[in-house]
Protein backbone atom coordinates (compact mmCIF):
# COMPACT_ATOMS: atom_id res chain seq x y z
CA UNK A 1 139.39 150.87 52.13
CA UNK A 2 136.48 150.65 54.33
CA UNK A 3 134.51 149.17 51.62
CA UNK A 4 137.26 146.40 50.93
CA UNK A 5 136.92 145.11 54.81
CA UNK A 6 133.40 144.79 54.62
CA UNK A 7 133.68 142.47 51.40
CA UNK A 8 135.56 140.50 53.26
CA UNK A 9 133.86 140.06 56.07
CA UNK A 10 130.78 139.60 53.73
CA UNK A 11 132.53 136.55 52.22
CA UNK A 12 133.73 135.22 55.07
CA UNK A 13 129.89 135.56 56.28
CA UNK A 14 128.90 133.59 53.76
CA UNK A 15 131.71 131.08 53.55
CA UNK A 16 130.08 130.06 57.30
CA UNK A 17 126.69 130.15 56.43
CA UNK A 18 127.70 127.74 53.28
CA UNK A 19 129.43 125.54 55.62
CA UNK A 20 126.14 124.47 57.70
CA UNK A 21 124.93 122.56 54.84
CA UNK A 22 128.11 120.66 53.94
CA UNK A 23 127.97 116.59 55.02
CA UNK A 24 129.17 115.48 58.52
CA UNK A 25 128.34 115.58 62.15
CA UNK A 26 126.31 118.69 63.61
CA UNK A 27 127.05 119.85 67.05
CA UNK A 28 124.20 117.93 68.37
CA UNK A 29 124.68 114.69 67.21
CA UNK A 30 128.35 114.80 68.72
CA UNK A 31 126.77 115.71 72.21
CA UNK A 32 123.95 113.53 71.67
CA UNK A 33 124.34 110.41 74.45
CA UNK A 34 124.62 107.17 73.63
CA UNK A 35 122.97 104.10 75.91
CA UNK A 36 125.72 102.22 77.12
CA UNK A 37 124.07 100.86 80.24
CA UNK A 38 122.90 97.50 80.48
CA UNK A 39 119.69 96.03 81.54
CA UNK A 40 118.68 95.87 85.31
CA UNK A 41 116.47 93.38 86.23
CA UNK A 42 113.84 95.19 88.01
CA UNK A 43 111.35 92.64 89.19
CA UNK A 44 110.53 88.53 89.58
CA UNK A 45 107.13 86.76 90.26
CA UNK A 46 106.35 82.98 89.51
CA UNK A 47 102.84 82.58 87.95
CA UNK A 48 102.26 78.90 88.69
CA UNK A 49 104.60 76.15 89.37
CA UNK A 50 105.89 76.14 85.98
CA UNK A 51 106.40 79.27 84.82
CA UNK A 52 108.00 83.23 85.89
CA UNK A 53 108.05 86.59 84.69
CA UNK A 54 111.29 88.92 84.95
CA UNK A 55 110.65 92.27 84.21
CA UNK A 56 113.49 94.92 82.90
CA UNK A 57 113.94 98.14 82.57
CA UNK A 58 114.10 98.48 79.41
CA UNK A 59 113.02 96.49 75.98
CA UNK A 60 115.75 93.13 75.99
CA UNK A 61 116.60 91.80 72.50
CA UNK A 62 114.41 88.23 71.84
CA UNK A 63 117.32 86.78 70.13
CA UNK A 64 120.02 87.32 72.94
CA UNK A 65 118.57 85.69 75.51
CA UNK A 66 120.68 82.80 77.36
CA UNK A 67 119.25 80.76 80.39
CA UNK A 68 120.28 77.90 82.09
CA UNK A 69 117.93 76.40 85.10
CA UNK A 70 119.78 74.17 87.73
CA UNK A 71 117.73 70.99 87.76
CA UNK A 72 115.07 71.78 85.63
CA UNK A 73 114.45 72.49 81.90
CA UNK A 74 113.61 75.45 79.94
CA UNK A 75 110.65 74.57 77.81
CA UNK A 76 109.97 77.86 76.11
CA UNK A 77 111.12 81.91 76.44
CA UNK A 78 108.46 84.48 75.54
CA UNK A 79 110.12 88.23 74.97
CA UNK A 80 107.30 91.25 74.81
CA UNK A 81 109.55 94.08 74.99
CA UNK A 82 110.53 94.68 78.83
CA UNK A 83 109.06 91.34 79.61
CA UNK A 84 110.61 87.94 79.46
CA UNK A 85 108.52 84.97 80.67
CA UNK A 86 110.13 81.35 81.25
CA UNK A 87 108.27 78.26 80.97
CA UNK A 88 110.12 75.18 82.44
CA UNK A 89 109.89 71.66 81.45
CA UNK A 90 108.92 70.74 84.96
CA UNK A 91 107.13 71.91 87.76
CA UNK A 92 109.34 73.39 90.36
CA UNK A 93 108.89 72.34 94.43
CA UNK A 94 107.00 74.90 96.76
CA UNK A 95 109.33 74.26 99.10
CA UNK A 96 112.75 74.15 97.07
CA UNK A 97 113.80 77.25 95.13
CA UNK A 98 115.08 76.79 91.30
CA UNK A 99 118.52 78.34 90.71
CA UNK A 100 118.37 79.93 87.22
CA UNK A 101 120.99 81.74 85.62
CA UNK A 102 121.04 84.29 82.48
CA UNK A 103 121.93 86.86 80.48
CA UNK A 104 120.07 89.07 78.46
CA UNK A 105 120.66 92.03 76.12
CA UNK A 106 118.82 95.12 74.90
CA UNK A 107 118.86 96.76 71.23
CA UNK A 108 121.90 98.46 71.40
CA UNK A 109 124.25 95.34 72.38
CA UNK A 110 124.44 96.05 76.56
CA UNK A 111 124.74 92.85 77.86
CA UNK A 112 123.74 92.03 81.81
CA UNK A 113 123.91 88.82 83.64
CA UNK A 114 121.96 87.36 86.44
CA UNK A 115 121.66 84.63 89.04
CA UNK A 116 118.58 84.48 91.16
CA UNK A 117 115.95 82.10 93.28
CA UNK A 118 113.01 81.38 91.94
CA UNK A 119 110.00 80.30 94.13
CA UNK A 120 106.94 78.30 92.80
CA UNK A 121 104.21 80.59 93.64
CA UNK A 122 101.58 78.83 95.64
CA UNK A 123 98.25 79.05 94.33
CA UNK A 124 96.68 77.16 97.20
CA UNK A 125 97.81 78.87 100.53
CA UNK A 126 96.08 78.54 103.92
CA UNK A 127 94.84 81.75 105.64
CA UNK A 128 96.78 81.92 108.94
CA UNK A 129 97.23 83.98 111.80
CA UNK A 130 100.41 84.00 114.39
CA UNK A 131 98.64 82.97 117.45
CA UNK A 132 101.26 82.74 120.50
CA UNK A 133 104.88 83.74 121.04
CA UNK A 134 107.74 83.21 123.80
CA UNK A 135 110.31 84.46 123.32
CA UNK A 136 112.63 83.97 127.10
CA UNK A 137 112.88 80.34 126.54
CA UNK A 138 115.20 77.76 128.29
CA UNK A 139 116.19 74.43 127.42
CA UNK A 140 113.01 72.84 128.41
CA UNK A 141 111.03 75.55 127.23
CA UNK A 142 112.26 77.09 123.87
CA UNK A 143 111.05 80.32 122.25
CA UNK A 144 108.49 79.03 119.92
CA UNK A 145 106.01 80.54 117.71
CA UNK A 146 102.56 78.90 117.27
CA UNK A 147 100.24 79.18 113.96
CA UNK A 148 96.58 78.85 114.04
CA UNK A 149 94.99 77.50 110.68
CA UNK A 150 92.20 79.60 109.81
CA UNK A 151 91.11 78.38 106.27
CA UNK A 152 92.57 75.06 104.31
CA UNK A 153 95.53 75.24 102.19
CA UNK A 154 98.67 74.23 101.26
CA UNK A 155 101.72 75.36 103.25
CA UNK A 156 104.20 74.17 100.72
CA UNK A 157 106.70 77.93 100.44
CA UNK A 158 104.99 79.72 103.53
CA UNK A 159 107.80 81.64 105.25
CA UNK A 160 107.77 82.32 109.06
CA UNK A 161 110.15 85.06 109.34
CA UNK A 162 112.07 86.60 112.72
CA UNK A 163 112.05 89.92 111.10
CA UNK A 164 110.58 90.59 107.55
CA UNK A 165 111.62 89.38 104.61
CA UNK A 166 113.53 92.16 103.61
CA UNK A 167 116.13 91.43 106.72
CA UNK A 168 116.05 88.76 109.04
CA UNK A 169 117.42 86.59 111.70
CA UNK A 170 116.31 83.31 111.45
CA UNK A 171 113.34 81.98 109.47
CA UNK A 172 111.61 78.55 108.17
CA UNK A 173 110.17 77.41 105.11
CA UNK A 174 107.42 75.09 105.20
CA UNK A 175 107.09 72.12 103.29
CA UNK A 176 104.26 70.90 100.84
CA UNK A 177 101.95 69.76 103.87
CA UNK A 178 98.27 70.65 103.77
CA UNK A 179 96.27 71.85 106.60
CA UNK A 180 92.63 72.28 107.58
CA UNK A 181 91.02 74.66 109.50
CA UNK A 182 91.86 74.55 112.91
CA UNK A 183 95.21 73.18 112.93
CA UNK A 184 97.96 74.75 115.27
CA UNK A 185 101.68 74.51 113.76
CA UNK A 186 104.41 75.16 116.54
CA UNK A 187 107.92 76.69 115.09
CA UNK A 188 110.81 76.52 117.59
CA UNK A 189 113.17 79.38 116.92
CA UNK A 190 115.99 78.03 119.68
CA UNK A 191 117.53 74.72 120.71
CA UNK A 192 115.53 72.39 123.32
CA UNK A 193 113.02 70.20 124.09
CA UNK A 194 109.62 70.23 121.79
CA UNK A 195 106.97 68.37 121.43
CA UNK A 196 106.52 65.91 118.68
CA UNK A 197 105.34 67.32 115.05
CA UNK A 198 107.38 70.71 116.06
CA UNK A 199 108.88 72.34 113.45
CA UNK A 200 112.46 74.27 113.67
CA UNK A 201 114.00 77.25 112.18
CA UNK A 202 116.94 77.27 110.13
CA UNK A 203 119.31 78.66 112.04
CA UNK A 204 117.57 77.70 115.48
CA UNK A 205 119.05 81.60 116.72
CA UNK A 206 116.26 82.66 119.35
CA UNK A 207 113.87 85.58 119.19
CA UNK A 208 114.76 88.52 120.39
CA UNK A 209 113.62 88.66 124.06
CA UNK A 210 112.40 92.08 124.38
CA UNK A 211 111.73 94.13 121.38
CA UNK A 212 111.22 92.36 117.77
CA UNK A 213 109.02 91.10 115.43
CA UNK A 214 107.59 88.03 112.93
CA UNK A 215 106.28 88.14 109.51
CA UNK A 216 104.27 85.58 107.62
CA UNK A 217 105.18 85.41 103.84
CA UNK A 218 103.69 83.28 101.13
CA UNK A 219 106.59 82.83 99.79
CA UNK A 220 110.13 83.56 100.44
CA UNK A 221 110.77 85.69 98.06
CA UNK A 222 111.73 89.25 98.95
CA UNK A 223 108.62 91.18 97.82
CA UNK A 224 106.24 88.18 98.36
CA UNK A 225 102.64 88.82 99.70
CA UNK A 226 102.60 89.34 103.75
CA UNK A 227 99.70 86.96 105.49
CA UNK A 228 100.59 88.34 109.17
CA UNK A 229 102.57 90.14 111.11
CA UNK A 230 103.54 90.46 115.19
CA UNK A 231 105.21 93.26 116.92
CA UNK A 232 106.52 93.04 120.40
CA UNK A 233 108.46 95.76 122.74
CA UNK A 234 108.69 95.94 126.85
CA UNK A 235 108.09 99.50 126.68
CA UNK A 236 110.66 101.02 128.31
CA UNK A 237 113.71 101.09 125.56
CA UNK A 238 114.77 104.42 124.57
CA UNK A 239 116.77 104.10 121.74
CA UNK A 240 115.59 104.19 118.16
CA UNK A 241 111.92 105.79 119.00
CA UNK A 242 112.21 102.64 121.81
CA UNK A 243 112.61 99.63 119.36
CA UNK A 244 115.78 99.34 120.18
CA UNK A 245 117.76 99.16 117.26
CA UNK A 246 117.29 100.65 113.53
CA UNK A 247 116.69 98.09 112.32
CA UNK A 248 113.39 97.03 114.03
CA UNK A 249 112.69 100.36 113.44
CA UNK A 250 112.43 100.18 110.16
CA UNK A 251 110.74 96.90 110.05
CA UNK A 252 107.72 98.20 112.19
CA UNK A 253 107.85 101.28 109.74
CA UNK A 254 107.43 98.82 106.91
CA UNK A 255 104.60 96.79 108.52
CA UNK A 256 102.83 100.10 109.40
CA UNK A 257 103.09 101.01 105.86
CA UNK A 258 101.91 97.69 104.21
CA UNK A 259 99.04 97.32 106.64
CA UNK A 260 100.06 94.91 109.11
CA UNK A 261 100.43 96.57 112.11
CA UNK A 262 98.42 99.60 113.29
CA UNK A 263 101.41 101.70 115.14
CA UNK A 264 104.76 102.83 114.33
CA UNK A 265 104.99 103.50 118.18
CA UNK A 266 106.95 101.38 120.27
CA UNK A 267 103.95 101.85 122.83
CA UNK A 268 101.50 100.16 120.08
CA UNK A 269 103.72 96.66 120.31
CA UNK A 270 102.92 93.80 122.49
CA UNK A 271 104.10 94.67 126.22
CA UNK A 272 106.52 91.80 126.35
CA UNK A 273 107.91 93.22 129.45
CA UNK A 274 105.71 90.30 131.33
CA UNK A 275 106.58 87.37 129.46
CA UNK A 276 108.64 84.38 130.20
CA UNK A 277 109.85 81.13 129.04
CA UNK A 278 105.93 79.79 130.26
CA UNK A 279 103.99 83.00 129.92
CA UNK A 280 103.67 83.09 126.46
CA UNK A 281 101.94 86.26 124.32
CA UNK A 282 98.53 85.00 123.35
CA UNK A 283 96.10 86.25 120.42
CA UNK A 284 92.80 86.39 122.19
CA UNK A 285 90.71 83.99 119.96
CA UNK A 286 91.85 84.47 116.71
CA UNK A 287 90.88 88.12 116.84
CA UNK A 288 92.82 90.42 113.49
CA UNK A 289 92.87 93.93 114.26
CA UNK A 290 96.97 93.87 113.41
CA UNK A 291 97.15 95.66 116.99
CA UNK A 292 97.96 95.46 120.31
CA UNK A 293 94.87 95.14 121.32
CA UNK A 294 94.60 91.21 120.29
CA UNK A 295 97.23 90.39 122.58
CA UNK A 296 97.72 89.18 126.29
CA UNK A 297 99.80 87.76 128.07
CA UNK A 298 98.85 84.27 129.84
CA UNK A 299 99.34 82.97 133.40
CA UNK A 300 102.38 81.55 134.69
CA UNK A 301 102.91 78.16 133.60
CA UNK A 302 99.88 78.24 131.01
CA UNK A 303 102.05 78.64 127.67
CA UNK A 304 99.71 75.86 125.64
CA UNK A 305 101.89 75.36 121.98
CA UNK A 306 99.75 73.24 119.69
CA UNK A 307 96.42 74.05 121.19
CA UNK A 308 94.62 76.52 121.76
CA UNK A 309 95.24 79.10 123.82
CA UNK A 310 95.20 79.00 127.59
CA UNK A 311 92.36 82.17 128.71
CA UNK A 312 93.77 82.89 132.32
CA UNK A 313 96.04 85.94 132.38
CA UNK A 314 98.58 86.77 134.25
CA UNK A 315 97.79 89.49 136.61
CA UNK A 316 100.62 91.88 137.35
């Protein structure tokens, strides 16, 4: 008897062992996964005024590739695996974004659509510095931010942000306008009298009066190239590490980190706890040291938008 059960289990042994090399799914290929996610559009950078690259995360499929740009034609569509680069049939503004619209696939059939802003980059831009601020203005004297002009350029796309341009408040986009050397270019960021030539924000909102900051862009765009940056604070705030808010916080955090600003300390900002609607903050001649040292504020009633700037200082 015992030798009858261990035939069978024998047989049954090799029944199983037979059965691994019959036809048909294996354990692993029914566990395997399958990529069912579609494409994410992980980056987008214009390389001239005519053309853009949109990067993926993963190879797209040359032959499933739809785009439609508002106002403008699409000449040609190069795919090199995670790449796609657009060529359009005409050159887009510096000023103006493109709307363009599209949807792309990769090799297994995921499908993802997208509608973005394109921005011309700007192969010409000026080298400027922010060179005064108010930011307590009245009605005859508006918060305003001046520009100084250090190298020839055009300003056609140059953003002035109030904040970054990751988050903002208010912000303006300069037109195609070159500029030499030496010019001053006054922003007003609230509503008011202003000089002639003075340019205006969108959204005309104000600056904020005693903590905040401005960013210089070369282009709108969200991750486009920083030229300068400004951080102000009256020192005595003690919320958020004394910025104020979180979000300031994490904008000086952000300048720190891309080089733009020296401190993360609300004690390294420009003491704006001095300044009014005439005592403007004043670079001290066109000095760069992304610091608090290049700062001062000047006498009362010597605020001097659109020239340059007044050297008395106002003695506390």
């Amino acid at each position: 008897m015992r030798y009858f059960v261990l035939a069978i289990l024998l047989t049954m042994f090799l029944c199983i062992g037979c059965g691994c090399d019959h036809q048909g799914p294996s354990p692993i290929n029914l566990l395997s996964a399958v990529d069912s996610t579609p494409p994410t559009l992980l980056a987008i950078s214009s390389l001239d005024q005519y053309s853009a690259l949109l990067l993926f995360d993963e190879p797209i499929n040359e032959h499933e590739v739809l785009l439609q740009a508002r106002g403008n034609g699409i000449a040609s569509k190069l795919v090199e695996r995670a790449s796609l680069t657009i060529t359009f049939k005409e050159a887009m503004s510096l000023g103006e974004a493109l709307p363009l619209e599209g949807r792309v696939e990769d090799c297994r059939g995921n499908s993802a659509s997208f509608s973005l802003l394109l921005w011309a980059k700007n192969t010409n831009p000026p080298s400027l510095l922010i060179n005064e601020i108010s930011t307590k203005g009245t009605e005859n004297n508006p918060d305003r931010v001046e520009i100084f002009v250090t190298k020839r350029g055009n300003l056609g796309g140059i953003t002035l942000f109030a904040g970054t341009e990751k988050e903002y408040t208010d912000r303006i986009i300069f037109p195609e306008v070159w500029v030499e050397r030496g010019d001053y270019l006054v922003v007003a960021f609230s509503k008011g009298e202003i000089a002639t030539g003075t340019y205006r924000s969108e959204s005309q909102a104000g600056l904020s009066a005693n903590n905040g900051c401005l960013t210089l862009a070369v282009s709108p765009q969200w991750d486009g190239t920083l030229l300068d940056a400004a951080i102000w604070g009256n020192h005595t705030t003690q919320t958020h590490e004394g910025f104020g808010s979180r979000t300031l916080l994490e904008q000086v955090q952000y300048l720190a980190e891309k080089g733009h600003w020296n401190s993360k300390n609300a004690e390294g900002s420009i003491n704006s706890s001095n300044s009014t609607a005439t005592r403007s903050m004043c670079r001290e001649q066109q000095r760069d040291t992304n610091s608090l040292d290049d700062w001062y504020i000047c006498a009362t009633r010597n605020a001097s938008f659109g020239r340059r700037n007044a050297e008395e200082r106002y003695q506390d």
